[in-house]
N, C-alpha and C. Protein backbone atom coordinates (compact mmCIF):
# COMPACT_ATOMS: atom_id res chain seq x y z
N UNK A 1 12.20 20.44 -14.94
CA UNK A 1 13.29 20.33 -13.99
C UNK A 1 12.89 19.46 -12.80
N UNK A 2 11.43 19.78 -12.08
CA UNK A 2 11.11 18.72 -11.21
C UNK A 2 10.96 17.83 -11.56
N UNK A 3 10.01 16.94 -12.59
CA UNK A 3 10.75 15.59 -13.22
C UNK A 3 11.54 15.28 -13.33
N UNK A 4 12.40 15.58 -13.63
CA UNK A 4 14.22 15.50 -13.86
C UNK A 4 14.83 14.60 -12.44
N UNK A 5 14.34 15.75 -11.17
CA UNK A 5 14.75 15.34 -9.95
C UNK A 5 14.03 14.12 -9.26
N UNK A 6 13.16 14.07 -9.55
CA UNK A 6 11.77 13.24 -9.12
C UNK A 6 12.22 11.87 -10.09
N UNK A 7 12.45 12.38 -11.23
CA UNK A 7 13.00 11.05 -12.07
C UNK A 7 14.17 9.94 -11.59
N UNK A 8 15.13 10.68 -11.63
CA UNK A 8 16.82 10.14 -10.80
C UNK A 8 16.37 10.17 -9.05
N UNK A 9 15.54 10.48 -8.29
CA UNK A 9 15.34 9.85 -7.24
C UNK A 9 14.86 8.63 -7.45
N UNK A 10 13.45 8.61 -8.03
CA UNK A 10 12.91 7.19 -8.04
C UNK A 10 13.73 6.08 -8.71
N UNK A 11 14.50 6.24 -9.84
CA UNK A 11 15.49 5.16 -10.49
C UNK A 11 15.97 5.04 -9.62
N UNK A 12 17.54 5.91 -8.54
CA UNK A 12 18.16 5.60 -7.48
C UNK A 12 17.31 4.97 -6.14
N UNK A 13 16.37 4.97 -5.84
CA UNK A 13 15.55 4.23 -4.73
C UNK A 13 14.81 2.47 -5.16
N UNK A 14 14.88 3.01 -5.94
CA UNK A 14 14.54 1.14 -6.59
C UNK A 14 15.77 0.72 -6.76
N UNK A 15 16.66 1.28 -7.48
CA UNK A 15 18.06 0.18 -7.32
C UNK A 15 18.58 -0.40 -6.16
N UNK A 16 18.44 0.50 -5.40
CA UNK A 16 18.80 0.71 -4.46
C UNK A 16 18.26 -0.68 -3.98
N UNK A 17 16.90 -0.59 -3.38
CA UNK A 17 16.23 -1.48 -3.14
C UNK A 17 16.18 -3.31 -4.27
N UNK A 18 16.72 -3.27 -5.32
CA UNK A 18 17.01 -3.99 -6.02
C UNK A 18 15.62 -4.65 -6.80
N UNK A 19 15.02 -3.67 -7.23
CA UNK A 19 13.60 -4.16 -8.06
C UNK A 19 13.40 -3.27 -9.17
N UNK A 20 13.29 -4.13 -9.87
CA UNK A 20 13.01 -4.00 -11.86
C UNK A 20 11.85 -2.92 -11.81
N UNK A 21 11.51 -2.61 -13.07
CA UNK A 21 10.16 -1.65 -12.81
C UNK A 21 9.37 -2.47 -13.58
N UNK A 22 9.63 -3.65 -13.76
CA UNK A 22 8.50 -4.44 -13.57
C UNK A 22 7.71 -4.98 -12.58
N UNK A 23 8.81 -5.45 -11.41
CA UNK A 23 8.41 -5.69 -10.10
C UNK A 23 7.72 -4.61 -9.54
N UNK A 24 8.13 -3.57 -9.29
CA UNK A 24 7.80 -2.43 -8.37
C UNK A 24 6.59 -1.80 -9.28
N UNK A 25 6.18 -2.06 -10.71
CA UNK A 25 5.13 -2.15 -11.01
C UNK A 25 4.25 -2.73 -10.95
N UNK A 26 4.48 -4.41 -11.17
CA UNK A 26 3.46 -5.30 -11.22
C UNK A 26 3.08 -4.87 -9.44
N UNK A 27 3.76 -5.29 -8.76
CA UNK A 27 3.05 -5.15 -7.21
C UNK A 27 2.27 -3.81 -6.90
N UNK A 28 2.53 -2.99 -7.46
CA UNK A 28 1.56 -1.82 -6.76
C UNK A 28 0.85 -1.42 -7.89
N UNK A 29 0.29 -2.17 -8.51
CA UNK A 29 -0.96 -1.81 -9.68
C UNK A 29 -0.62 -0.97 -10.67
N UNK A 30 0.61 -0.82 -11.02
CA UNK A 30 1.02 0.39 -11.92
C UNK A 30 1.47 -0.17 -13.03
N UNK A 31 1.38 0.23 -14.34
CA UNK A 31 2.07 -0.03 -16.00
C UNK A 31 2.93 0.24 -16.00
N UNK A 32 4.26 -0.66 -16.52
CA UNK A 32 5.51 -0.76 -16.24
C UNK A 32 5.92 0.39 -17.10
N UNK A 33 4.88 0.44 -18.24
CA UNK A 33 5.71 2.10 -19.56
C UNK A 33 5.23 2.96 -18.58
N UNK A 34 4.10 3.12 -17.73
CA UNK A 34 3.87 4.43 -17.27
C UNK A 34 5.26 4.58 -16.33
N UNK A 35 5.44 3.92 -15.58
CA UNK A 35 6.66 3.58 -14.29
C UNK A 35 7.80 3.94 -14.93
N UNK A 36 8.04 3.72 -16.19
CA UNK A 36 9.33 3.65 -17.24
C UNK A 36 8.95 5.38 -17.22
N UNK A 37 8.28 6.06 -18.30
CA UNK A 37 8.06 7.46 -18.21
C UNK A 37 8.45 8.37 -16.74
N UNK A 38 7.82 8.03 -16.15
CA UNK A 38 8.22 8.77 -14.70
C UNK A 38 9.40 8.73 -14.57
N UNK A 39 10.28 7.70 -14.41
CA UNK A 39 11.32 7.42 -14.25
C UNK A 39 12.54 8.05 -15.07
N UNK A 40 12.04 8.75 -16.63
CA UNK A 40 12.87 9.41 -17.63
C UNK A 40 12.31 11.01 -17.67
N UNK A 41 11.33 11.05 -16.64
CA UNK A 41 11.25 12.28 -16.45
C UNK A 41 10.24 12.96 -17.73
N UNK A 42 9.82 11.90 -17.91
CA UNK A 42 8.71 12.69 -19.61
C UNK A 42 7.38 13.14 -19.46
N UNK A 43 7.16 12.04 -17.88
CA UNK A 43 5.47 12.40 -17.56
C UNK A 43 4.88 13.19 -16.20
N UNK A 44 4.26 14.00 -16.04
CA UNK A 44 4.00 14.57 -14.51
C UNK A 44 2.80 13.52 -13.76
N UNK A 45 3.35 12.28 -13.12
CA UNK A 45 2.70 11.90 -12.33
C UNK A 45 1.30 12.40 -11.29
N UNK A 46 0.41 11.86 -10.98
CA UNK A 46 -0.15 12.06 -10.27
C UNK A 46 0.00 12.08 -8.84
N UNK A 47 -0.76 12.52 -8.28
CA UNK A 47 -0.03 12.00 -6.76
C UNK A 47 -0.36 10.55 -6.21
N UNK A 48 -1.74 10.50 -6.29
CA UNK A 48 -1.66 9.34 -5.91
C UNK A 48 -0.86 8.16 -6.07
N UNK A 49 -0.29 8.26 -7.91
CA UNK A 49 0.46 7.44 -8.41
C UNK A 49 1.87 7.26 -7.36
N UNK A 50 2.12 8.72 -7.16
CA UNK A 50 3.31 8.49 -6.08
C UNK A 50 3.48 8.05 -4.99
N UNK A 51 1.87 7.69 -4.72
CA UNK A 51 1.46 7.22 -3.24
C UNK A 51 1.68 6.05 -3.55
N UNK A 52 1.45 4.72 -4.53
CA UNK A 52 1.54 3.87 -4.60
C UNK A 52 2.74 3.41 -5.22
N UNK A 53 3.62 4.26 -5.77
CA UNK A 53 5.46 4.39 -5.84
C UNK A 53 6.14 3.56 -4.55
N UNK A 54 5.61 5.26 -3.53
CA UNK A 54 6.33 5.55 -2.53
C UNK A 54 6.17 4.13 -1.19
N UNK A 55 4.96 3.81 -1.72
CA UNK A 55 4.57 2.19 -0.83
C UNK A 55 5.27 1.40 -1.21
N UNK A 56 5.53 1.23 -2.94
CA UNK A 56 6.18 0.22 -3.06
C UNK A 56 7.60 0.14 -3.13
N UNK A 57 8.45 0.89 -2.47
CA UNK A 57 9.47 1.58 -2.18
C UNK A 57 9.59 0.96 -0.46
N UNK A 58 8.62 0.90 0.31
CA UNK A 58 8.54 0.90 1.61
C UNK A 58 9.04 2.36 1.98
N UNK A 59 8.64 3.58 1.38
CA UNK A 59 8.96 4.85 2.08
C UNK A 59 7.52 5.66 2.20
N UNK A 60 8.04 6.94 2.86
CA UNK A 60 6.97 7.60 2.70
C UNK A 60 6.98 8.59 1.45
N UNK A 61 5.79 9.02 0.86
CA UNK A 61 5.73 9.83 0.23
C UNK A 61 6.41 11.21 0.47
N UNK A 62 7.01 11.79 1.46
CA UNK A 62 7.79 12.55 1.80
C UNK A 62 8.99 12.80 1.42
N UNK A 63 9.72 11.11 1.28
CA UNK A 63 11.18 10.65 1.39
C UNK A 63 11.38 10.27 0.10
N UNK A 64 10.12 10.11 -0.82
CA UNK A 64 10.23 10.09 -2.58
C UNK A 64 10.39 11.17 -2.74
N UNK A 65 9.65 12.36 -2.41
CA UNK A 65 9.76 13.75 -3.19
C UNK A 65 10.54 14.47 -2.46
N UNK A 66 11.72 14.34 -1.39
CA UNK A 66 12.82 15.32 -1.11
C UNK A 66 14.11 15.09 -1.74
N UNK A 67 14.62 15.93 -2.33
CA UNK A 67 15.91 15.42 -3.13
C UNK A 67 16.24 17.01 -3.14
């Protein structure tokens, strides 16, 4: 269920922002299938991983995981 939510935030914050999850992968060191997984809610991220999400987002890690 928290994937779920964590999933449809991060898709809605990159659109938002207007970047592929290739972009918002290639720039913050991340694999675009891993980025893809998170995003469908299949994988439990790490945190750090979300640290380098939430940068490449320009948010804080705070403002990724409140929904």
């Amino acid at each position: 269920m928290l994937n779920k939510k964590l999933a449809k935030r991060l898709k809605q914050l990159r659109e938002e922002r207007g970047l592929t999850l290739e972009k918002l992968a290639y720039e913050n060191g991340l694999a675009k299938g891993n980025l893809s997984e998170i995003e469908k809610g299949k994988v439990d991220p790490k945190l750090s991983t979300l640290g380098r999400i939430a940068e490449g987002l320009g948010i804080s890690l705070k403002d990724l995981i409140t929904f």
